[in-house]
N, C-alpha and C. Protein backbone atom coordinates (compact mmCIF):
# COMPACT_ATOMS: atom_id res chain seq x y z
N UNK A 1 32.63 7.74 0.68
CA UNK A 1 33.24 8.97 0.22
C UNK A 1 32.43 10.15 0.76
N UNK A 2 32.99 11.14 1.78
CA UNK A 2 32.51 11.73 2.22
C UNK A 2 31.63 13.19 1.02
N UNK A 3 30.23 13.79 1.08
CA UNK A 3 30.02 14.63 0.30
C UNK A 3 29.70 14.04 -1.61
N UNK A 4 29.52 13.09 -1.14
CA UNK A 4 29.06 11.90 -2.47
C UNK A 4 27.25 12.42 -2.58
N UNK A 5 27.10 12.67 -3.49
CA UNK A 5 25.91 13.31 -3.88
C UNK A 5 24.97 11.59 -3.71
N UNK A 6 24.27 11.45 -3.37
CA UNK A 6 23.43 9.92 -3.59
C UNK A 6 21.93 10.19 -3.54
N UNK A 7 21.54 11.57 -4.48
CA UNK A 7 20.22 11.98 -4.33
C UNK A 7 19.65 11.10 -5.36
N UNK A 8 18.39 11.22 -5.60
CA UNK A 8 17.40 10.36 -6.88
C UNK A 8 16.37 10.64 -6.66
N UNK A 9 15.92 10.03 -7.61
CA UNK A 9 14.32 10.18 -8.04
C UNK A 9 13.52 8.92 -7.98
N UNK A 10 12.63 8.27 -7.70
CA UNK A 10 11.54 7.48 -7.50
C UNK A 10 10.34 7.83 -7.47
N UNK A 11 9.07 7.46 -8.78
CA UNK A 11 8.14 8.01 -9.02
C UNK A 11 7.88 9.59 -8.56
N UNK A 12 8.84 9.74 -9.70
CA UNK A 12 8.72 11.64 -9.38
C UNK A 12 9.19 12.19 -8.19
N UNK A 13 9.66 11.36 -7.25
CA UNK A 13 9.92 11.89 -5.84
C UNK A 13 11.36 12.08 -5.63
N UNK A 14 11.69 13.35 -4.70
CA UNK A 14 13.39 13.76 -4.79
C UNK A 14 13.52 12.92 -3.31
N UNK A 15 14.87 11.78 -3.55
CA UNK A 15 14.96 11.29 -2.60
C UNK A 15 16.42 11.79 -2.16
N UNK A 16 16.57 11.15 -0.95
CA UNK A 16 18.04 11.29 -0.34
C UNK A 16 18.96 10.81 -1.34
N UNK A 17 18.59 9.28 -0.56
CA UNK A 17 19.08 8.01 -1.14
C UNK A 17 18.15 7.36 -1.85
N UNK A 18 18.79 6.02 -2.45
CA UNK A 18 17.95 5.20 -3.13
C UNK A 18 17.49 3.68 -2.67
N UNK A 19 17.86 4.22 -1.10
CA UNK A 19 16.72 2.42 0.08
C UNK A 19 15.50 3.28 0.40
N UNK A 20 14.91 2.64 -0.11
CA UNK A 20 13.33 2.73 -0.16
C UNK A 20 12.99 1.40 0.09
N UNK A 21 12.21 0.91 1.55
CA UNK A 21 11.78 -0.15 1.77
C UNK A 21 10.61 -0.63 1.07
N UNK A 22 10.78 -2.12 0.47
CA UNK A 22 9.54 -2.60 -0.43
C UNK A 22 8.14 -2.60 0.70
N UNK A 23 7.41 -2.99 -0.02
CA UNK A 23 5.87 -3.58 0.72
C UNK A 23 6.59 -5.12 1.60
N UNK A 24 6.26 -4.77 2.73
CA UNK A 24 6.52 -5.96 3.90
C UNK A 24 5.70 -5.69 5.46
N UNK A 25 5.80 -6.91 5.70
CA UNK A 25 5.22 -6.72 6.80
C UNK A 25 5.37 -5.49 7.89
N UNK A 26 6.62 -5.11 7.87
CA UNK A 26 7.05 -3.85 8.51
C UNK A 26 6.03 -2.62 8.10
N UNK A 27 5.02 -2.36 7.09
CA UNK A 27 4.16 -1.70 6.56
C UNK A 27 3.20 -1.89 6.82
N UNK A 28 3.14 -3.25 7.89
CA UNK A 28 1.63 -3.13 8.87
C UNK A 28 1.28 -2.64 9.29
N UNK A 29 2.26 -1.86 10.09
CA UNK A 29 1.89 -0.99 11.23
C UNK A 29 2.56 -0.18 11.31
N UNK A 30 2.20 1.19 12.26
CA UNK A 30 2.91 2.53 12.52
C UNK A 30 4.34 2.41 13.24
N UNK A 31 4.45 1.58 13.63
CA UNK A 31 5.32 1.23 14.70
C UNK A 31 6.65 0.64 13.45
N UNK A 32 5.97 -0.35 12.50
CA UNK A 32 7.06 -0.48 11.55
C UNK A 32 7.69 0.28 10.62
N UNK A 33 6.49 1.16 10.18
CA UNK A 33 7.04 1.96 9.41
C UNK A 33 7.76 3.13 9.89
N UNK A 34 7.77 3.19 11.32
CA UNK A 34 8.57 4.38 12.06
C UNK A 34 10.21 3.57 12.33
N UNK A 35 10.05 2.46 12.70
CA UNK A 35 11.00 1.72 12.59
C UNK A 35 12.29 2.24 11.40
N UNK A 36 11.82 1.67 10.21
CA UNK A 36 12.20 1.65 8.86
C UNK A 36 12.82 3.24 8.68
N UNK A 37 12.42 4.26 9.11
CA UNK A 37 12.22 5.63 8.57
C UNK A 37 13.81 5.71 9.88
N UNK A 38 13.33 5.12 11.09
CA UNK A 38 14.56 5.39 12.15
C UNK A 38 16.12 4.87 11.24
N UNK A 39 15.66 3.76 10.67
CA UNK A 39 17.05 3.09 10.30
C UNK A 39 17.65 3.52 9.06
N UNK A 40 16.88 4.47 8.69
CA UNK A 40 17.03 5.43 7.45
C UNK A 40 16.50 5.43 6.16
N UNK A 41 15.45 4.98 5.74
CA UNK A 41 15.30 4.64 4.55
C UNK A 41 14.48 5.88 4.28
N UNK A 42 14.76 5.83 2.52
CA UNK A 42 14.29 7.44 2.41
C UNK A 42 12.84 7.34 2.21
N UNK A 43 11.93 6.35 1.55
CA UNK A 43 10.69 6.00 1.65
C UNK A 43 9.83 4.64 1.86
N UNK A 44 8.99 4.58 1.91
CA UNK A 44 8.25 3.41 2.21
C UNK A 44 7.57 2.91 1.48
N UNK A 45 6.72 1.76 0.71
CA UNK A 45 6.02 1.39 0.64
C UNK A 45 5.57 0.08 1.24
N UNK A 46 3.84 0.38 0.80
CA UNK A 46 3.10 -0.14 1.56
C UNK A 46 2.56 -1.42 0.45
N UNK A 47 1.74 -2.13 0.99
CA UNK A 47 1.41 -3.14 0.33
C UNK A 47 0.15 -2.90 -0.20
N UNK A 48 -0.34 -3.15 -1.40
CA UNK A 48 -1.21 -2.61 -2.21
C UNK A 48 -3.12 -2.81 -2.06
N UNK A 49 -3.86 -2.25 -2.26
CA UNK A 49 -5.37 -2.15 -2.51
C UNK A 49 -5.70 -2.79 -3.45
N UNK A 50 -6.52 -3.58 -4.15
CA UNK A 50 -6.60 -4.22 -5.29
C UNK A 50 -8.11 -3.80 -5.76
N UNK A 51 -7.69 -3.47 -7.10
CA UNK A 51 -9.64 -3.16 -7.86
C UNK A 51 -10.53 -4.14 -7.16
N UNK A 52 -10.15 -5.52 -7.47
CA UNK A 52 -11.67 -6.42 -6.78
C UNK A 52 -11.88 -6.27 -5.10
N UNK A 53 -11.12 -5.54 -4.55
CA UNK A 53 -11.34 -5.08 -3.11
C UNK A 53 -12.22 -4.10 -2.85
N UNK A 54 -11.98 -2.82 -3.84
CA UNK A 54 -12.46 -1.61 -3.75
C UNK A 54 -13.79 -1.89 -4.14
N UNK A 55 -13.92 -2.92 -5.53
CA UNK A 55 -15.24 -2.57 -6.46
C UNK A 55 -16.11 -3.78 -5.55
N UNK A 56 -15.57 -4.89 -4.86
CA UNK A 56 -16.34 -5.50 -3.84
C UNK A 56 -16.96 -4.94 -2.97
N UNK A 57 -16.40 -3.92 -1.99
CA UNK A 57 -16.56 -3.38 -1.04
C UNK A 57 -17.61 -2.05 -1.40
N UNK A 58 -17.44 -1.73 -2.86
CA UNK A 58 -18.33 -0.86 -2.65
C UNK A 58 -19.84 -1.32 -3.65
N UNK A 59 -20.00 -2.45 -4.18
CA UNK A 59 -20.84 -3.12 -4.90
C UNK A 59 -21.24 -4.49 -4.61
N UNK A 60 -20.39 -5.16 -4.11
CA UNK A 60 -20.36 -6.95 -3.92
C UNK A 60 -20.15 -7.36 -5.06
N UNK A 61 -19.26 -6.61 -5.88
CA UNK A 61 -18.98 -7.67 -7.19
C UNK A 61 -17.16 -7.45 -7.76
N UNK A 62 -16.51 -8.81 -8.05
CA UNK A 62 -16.01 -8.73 -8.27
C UNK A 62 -15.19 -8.57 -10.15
N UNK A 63 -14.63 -7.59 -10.17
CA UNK A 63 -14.45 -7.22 -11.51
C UNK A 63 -15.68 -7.07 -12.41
N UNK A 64 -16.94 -6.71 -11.51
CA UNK A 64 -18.32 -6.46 -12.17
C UNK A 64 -19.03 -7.73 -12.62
N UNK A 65 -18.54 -8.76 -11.85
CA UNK A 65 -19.19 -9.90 -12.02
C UNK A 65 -20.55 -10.19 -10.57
N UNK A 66 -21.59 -10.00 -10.85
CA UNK A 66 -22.87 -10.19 -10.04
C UNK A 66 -22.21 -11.18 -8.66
N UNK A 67 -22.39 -11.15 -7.63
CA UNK A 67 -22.02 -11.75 -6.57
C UNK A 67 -22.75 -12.89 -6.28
N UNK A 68 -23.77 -12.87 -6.97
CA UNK A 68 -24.71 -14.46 -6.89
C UNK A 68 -24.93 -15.06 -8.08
N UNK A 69 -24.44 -14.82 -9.18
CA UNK A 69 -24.43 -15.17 -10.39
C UNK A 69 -23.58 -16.52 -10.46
N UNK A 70 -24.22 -17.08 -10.46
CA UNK A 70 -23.19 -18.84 -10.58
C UNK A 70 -21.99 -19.11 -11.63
N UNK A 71 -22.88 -18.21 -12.93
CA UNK A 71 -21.92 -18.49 -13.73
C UNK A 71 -20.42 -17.86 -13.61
N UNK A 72 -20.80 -17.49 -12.56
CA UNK A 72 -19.03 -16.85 -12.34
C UNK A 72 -18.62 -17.33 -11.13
N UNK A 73 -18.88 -18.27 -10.62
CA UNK A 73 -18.36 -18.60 -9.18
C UNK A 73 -16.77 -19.13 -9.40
N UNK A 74 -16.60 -20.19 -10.97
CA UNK A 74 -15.69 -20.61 -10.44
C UNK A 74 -14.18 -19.59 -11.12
N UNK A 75 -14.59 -18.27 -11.21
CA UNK A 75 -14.07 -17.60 -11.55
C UNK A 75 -13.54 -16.67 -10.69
N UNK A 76 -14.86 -16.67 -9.95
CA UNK A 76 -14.56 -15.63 -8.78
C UNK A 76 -14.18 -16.48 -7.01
N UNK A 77 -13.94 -17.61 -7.53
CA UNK A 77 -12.92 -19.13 -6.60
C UNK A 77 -11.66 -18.82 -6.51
N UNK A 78 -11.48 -17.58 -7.61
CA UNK A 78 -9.71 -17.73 -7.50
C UNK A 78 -9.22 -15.96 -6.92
N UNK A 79 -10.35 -15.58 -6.39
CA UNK A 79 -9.99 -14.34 -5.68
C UNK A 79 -9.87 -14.77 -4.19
N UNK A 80 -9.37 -14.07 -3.54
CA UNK A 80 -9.58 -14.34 -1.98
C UNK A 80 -10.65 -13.57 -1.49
N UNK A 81 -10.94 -14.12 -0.23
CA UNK A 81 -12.14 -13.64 0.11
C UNK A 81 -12.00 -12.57 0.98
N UNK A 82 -12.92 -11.53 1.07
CA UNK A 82 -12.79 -9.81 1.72
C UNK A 82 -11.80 -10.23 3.04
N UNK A 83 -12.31 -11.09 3.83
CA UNK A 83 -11.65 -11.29 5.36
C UNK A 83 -10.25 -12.01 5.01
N UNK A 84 -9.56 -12.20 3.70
CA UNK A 84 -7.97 -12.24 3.62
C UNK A 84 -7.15 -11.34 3.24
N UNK A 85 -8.08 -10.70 3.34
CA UNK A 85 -6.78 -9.23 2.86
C UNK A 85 -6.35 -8.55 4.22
N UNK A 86 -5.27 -7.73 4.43
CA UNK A 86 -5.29 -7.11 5.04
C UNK A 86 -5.72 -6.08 5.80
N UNK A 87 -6.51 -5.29 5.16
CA UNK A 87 -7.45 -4.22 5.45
C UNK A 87 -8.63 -4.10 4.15
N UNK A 88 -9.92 -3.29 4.99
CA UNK A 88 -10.82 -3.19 3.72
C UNK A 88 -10.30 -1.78 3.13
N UNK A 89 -10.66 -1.54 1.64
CA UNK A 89 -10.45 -0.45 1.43
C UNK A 89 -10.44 1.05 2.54
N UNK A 90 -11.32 1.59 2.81
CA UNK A 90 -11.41 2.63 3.71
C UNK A 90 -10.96 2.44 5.05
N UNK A 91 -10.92 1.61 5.77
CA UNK A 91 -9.80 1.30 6.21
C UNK A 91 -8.34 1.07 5.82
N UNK A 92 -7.65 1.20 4.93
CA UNK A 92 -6.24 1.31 4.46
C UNK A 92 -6.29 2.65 4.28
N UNK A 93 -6.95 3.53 3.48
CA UNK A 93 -7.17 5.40 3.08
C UNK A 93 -6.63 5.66 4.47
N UNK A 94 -7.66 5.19 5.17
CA UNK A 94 -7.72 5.39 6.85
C UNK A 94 -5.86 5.60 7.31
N UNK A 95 -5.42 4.26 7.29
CA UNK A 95 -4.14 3.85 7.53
C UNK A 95 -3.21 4.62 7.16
N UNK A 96 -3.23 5.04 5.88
CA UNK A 96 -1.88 5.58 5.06
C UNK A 96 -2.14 6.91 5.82
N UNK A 97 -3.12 7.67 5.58
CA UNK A 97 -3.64 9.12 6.49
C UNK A 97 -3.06 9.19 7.88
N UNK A 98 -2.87 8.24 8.54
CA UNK A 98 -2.68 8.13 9.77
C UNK A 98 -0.98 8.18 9.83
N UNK A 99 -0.91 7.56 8.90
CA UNK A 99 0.44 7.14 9.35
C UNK A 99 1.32 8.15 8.50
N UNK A 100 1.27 8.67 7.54
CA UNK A 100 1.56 9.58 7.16
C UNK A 100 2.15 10.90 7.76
N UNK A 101 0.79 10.92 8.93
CA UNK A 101 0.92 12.33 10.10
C UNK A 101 2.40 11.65 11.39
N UNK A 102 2.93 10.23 10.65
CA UNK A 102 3.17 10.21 11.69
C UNK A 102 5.16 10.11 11.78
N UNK A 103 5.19 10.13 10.11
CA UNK A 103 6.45 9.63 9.40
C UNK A 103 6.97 11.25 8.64
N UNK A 104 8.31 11.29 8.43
CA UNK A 104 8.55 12.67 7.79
C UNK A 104 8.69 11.92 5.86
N UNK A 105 9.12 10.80 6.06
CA UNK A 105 9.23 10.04 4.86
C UNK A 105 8.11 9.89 3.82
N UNK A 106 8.34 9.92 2.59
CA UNK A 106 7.20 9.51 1.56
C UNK A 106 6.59 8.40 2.27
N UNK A 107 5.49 7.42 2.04
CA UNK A 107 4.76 6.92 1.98
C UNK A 107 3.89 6.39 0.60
N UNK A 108 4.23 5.41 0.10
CA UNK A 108 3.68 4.89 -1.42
C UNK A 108 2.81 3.78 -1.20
N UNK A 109 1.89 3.70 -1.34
CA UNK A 109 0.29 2.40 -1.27
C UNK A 109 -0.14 2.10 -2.42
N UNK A 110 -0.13 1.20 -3.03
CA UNK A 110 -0.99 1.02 -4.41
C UNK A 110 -0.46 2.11 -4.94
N UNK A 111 -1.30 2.82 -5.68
CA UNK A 111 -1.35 4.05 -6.73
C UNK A 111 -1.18 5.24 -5.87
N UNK A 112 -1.39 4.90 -4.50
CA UNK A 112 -1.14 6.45 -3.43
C UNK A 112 0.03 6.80 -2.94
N UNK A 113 0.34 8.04 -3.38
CA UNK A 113 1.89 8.64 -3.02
C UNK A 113 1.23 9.87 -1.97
N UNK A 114 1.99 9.58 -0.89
CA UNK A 114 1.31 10.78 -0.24
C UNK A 114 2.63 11.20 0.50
N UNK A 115 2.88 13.05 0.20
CA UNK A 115 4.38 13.33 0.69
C UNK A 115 4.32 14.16 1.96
């Protein structure tokens, strides 16, 4: 229907429409997320940062559990290890910043909305 209003809202944000691509691989890279933005979608997200990433990376402990402390190994067995994630923290900040400059579209990461 031509002149069909199909504006909205998503976390506070005034969208066109309401395709907003989930977190996928297409959010690897600049190249995908320019992709996505070509084929119209009104925003993006990205795939998320996780507390035991951040508080690892900037302490060596996960969820404030000592990193050589035994009594938490088989606790801290069921996290993955820094080299399975996709990016380290400051490297992803890095990413979204980048790519941001590079998309006219929102951009959503974890808890980061950047317009």
């Amino acid at each position: 229907m031509p002149g069909m209003d199909t504006s909205t809202s998503y976390l506070n944000l005034k969208l066109d429409h309401p395709f907003i691509a989930g977190a996928s691989p297409f959010g690897r890279t600049a190249d995908g997320v320019k992709r996505l933005e070509d084929a119209g979608c009104a925003a993006v997200v990205l795939h998320s940062v996780f507390e035991e990433q951040i508080t690892g990376a900037a302490s060596g402990t996960v969820w404030h559990m000592p990193a050589d402390d035994d009594r938490f190994a088989r606790t801290r067995s069921y996290f993955p290890a820094s080299k399975d994630y996709p990016m380290a923290p400051n490297d992803y900040a890095e990413y979204v910043a980048r790519l941001k400059r590079s998309v006219r579209i929102p951009v959503i990461g974890g808890s980061i909305i950047i317009m």
